[in-house]
N, C-alpha and C. Protein backbone atom coordinates (compact mmCIF):
# COMPACT_ATOMS: atom_id res chain seq x y z
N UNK A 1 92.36 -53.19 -86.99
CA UNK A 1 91.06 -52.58 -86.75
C UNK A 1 90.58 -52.83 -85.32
N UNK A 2 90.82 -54.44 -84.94
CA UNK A 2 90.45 -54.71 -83.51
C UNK A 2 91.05 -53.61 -82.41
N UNK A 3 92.15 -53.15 -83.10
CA UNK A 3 93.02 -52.43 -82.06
C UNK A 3 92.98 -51.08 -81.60
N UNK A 4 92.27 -50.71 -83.08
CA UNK A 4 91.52 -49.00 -82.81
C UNK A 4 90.06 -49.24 -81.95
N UNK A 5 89.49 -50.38 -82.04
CA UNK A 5 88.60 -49.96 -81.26
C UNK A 5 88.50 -49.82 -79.19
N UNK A 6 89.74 -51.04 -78.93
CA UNK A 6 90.28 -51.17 -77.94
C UNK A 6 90.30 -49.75 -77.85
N UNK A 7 91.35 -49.08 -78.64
CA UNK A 7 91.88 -47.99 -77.82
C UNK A 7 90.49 -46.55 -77.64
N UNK A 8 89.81 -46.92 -78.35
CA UNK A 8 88.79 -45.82 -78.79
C UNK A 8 87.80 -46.00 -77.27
N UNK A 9 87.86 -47.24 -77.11
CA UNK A 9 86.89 -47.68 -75.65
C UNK A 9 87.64 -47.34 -74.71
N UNK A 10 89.01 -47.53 -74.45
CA UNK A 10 89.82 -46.98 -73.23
C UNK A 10 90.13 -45.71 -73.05
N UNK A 11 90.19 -44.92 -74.03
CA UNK A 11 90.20 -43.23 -74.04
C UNK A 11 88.76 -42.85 -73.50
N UNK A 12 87.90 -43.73 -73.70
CA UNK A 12 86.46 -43.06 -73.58
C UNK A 12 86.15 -43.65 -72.02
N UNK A 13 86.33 -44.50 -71.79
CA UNK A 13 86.08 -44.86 -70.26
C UNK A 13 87.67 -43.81 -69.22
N UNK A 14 88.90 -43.96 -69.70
CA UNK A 14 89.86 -42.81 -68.96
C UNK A 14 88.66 -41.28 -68.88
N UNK A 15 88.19 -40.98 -69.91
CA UNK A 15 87.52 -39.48 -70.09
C UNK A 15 86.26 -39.35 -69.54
N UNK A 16 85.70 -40.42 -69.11
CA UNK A 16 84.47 -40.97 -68.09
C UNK A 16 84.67 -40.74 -66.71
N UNK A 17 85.83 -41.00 -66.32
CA UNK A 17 86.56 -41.49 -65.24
C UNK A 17 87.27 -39.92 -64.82
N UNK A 18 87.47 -39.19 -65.75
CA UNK A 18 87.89 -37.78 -65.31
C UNK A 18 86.81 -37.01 -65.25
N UNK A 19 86.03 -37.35 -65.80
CA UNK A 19 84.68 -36.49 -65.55
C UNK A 19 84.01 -36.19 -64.22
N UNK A 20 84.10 -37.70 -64.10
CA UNK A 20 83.22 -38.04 -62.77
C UNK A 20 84.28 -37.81 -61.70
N UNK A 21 85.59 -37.33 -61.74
CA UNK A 21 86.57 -37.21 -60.54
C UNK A 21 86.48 -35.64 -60.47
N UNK A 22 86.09 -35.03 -61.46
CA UNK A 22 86.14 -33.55 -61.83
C UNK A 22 84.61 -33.06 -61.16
N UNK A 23 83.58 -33.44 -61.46
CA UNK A 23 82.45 -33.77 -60.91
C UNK A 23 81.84 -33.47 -59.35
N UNK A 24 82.54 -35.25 -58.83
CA UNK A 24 83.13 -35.41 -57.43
C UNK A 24 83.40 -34.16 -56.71
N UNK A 25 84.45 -33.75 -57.45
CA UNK A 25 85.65 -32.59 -56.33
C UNK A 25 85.17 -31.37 -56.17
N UNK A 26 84.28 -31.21 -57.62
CA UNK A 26 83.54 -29.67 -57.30
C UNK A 26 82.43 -29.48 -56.53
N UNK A 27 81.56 -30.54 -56.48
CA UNK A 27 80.61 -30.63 -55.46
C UNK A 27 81.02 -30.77 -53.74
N UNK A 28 82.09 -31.24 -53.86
CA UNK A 28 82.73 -31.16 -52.61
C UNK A 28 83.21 -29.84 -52.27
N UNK A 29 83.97 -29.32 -52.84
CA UNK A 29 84.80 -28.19 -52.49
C UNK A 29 83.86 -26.65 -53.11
N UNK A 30 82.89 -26.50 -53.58
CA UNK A 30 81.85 -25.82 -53.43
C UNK A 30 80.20 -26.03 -53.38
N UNK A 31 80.66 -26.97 -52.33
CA UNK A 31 79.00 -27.23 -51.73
C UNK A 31 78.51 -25.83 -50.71
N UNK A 32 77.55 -25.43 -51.42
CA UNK A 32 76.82 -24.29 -50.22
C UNK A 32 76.39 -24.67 -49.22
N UNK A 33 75.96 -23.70 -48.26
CA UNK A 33 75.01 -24.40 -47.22
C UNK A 33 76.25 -24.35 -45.90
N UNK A 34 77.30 -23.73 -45.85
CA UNK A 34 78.28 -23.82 -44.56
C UNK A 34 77.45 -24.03 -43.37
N UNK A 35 78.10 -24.69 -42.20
CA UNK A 35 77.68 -24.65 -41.06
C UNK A 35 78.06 -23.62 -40.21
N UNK A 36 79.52 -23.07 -40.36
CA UNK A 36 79.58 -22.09 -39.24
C UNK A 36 81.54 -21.71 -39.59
N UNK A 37 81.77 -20.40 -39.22
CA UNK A 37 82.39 -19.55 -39.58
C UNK A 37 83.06 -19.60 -38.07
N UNK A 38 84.92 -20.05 -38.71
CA UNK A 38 85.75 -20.41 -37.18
C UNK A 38 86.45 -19.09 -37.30
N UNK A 39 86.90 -18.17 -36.46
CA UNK A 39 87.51 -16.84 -35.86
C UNK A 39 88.86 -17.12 -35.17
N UNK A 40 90.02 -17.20 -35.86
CA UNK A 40 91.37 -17.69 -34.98
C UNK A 40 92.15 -16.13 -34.86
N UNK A 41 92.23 -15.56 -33.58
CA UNK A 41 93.42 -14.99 -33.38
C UNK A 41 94.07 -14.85 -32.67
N UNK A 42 95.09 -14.24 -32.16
CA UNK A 42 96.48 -14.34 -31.54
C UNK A 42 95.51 -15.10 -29.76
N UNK A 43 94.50 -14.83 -29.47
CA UNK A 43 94.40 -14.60 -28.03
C UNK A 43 93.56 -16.09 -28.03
N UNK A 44 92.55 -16.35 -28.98
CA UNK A 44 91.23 -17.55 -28.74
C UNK A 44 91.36 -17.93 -30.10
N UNK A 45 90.36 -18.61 -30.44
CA UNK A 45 89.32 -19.05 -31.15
C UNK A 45 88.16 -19.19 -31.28
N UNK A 46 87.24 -19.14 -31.86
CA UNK A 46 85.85 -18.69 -31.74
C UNK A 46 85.07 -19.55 -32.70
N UNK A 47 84.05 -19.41 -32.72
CA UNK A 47 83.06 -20.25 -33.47
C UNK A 47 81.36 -19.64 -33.83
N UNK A 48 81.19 -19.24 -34.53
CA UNK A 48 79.74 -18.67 -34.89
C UNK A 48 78.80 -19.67 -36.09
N UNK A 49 77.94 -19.41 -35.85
CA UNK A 49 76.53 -20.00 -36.49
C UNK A 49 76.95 -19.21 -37.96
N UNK A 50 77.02 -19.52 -39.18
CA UNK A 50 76.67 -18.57 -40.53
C UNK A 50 74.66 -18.14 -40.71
N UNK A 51 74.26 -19.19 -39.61
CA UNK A 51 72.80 -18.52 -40.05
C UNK A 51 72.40 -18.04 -38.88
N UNK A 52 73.06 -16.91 -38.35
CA UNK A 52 72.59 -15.81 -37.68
C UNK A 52 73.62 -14.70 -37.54
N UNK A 53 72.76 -13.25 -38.06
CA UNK A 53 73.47 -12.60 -38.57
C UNK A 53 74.04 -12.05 -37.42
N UNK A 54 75.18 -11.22 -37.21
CA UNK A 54 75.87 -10.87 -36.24
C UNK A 54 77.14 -10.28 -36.74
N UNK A 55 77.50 -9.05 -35.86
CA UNK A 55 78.65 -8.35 -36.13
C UNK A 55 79.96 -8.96 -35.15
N UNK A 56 81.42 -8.95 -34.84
CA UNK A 56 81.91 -9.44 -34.03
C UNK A 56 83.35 -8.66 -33.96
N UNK A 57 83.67 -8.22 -33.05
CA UNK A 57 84.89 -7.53 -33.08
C UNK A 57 86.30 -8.48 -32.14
N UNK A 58 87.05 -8.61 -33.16
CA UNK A 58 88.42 -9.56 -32.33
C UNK A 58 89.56 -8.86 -32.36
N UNK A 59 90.22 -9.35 -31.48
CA UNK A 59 91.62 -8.40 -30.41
C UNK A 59 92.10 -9.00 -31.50
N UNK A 60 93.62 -8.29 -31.82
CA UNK A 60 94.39 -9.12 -32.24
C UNK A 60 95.91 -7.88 -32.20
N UNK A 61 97.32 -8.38 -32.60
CA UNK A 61 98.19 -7.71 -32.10
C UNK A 61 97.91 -5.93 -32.40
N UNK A 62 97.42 -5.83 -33.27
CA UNK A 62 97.82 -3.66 -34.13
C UNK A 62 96.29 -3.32 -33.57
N UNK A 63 94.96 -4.04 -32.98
CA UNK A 63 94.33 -3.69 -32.67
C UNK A 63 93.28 -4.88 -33.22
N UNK A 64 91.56 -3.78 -33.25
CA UNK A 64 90.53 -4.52 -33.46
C UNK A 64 90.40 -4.82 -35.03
N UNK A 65 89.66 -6.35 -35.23
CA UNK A 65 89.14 -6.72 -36.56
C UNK A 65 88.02 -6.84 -36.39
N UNK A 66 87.02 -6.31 -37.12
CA UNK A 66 85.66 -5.98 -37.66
C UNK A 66 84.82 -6.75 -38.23
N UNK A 67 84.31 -7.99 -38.32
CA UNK A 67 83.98 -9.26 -38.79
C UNK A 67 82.52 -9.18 -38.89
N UNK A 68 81.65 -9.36 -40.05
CA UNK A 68 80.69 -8.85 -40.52
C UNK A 68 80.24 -10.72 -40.66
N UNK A 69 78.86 -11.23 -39.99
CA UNK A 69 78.18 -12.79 -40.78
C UNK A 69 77.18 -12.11 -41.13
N UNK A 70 76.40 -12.18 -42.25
CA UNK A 70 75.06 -12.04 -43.16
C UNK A 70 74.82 -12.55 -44.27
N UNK A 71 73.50 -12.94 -44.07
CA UNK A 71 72.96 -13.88 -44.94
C UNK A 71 73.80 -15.09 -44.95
N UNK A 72 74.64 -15.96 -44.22
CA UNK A 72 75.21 -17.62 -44.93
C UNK A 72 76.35 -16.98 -45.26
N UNK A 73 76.97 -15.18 -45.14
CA UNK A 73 78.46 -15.24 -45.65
C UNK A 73 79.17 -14.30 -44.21
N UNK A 74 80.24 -14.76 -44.62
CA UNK A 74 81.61 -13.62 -43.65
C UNK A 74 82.04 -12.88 -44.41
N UNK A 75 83.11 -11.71 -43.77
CA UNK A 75 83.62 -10.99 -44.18
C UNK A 75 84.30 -10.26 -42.77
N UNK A 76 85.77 -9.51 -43.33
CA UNK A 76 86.13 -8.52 -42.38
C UNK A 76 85.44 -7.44 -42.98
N UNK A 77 85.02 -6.34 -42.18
CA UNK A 77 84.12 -5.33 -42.46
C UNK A 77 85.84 -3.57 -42.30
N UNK A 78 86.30 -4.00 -41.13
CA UNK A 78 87.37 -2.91 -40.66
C UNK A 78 88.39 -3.87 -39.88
N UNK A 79 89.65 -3.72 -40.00
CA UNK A 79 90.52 -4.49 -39.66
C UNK A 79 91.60 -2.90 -38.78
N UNK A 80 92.75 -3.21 -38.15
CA UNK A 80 93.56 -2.52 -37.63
C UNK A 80 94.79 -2.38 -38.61
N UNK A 81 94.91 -2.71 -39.50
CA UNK A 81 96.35 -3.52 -39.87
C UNK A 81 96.70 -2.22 -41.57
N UNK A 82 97.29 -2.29 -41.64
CA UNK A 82 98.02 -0.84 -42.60
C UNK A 82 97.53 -0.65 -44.04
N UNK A 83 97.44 -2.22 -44.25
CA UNK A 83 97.32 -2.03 -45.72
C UNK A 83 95.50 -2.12 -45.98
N UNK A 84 94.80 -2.83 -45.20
CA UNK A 84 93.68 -3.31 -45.03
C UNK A 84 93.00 -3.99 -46.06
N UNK A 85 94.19 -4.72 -46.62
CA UNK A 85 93.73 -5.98 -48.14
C UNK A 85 92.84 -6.66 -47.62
N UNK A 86 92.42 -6.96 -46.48
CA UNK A 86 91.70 -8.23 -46.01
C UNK A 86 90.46 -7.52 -45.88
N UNK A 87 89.97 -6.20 -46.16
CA UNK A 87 88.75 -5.89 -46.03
C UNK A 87 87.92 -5.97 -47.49
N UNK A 88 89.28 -6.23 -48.67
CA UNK A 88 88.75 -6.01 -49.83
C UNK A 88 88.44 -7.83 -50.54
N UNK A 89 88.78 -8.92 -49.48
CA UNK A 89 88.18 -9.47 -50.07
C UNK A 89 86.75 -10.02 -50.11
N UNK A 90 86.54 -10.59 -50.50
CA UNK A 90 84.64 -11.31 -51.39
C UNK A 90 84.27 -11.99 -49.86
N UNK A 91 83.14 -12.03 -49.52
CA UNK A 91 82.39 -12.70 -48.59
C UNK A 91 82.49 -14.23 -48.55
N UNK A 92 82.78 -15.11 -47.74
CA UNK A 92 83.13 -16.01 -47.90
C UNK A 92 82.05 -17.29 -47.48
N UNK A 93 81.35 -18.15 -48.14
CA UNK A 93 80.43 -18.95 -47.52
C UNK A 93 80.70 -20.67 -47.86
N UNK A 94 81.70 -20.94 -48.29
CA UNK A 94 81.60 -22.28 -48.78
C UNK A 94 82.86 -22.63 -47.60
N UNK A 95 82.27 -24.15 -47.44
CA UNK A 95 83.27 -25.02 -46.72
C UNK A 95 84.69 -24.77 -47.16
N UNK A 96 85.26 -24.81 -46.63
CA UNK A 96 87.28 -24.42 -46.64
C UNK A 96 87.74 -23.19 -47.12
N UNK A 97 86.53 -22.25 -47.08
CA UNK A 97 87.21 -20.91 -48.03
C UNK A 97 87.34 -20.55 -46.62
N UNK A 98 88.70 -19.12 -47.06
CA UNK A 98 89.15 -18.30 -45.65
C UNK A 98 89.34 -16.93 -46.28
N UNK A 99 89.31 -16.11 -45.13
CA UNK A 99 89.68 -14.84 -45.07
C UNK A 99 90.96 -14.39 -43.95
N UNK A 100 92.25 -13.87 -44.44
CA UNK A 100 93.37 -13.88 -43.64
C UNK A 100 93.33 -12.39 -43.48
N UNK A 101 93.61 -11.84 -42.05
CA UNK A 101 93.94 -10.46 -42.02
C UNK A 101 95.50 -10.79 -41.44
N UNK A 102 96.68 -10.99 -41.73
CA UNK A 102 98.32 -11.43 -41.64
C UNK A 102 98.94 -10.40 -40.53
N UNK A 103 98.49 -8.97 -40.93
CA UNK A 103 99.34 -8.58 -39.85
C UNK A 103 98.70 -8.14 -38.42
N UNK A 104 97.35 -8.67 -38.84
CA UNK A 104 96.77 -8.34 -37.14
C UNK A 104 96.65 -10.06 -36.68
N UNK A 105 96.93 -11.34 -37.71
CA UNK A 105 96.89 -12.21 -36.92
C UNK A 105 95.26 -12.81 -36.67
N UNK A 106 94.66 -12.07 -37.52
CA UNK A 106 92.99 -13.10 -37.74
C UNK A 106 92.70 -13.78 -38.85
N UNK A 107 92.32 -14.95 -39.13
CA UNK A 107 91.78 -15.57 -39.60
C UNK A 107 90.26 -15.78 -39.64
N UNK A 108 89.83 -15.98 -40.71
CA UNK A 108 88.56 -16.51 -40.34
C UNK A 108 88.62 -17.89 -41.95
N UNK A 109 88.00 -19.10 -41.27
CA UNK A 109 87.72 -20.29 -41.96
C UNK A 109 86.11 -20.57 -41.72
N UNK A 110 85.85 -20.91 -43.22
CA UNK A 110 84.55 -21.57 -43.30
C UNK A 110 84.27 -23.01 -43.07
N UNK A 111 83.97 -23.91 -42.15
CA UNK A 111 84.08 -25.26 -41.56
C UNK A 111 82.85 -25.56 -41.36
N UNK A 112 82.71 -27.03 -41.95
CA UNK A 112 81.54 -28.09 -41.95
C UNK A 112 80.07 -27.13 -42.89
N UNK A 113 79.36 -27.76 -43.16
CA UNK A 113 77.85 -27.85 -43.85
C UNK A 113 76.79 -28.70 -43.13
N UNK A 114 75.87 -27.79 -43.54
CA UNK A 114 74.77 -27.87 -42.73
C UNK A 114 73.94 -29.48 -42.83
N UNK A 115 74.30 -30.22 -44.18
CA UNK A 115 73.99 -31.61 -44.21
C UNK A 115 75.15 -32.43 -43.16
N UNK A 116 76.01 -31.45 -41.81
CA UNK A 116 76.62 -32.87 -41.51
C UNK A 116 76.39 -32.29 -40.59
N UNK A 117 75.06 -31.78 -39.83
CA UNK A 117 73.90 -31.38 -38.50
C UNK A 117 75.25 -31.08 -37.73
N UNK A 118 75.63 -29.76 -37.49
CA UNK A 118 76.86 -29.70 -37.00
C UNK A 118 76.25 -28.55 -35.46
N UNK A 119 76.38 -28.75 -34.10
CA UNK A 119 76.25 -28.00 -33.15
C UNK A 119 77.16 -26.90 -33.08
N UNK A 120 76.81 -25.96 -32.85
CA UNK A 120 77.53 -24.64 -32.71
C UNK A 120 77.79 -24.09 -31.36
N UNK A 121 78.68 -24.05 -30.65
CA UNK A 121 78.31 -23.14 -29.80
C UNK A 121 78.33 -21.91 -29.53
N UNK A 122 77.49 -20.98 -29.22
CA UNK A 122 77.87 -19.55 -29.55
C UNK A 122 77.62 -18.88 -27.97
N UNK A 123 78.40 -19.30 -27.05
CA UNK A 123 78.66 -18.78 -26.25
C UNK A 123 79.79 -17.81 -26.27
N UNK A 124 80.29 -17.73 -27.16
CA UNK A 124 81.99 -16.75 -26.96
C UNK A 124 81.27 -15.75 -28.10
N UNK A 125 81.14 -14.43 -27.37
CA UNK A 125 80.45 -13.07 -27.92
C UNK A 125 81.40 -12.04 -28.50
């Protein structure tokens, strides 16, 4: 009897212990509130504010990508590239989400939140 209860307490603290790791990870990896939306392609890298809205057009090898910030999200809006999958995906606003356009060679990554007071510079237009 002593021995079912042992085990009844250690299943229940293991299932405590996954909770709170399950918990943890989602608040991390979809915390709202991004700080700013990074622009990688073949030529620079770039860096924009997510809280100011702005359109942005980047070189990249087959031509221009079309990059839409509003409201706290990104998006490619018009890309150069054949198939133009990267215009169909979802707006992107949480820390580590990305948007890949592959054959023109743009990226865009969502990096840092606004609780870690992050400076922007938005000199590159």
């Amino acid at each position: 009897m002593k021995l079912r209860w042992k085990t009844l307490i250690g299943d229940t603290l293991i299932l405590a212990l996954c909770i709170l790791a399950l918990v943890a990870i989602s608040r991390q990896t979809a915390s709202g509130g991004s700080g700013y939306v990074q622009v990688q392609s073949s030529e620079a890298t770039y860096r924009y504010s997510l809280d100011v809205d702005r359109e942005i057009t980047v070189q990249g090898p087959l031509g221009e990508t079309h990059i839409v910030i509003e409201d706290g999200h990104a998006h490619i809006e018009d890309s150069a590239c054949p198939t133009k999958s990267c215009t169909f995906q979802k707006p992107i606003s949480n820390a580590r989400s990305w948007i890949a356009c592959l054959p023109n060679q743009v990226l865009l990554t969502i990096v840092g939140s606004n609780s870690e007071n992050l400076e922007v510079d938005d000199v590159a237009n």
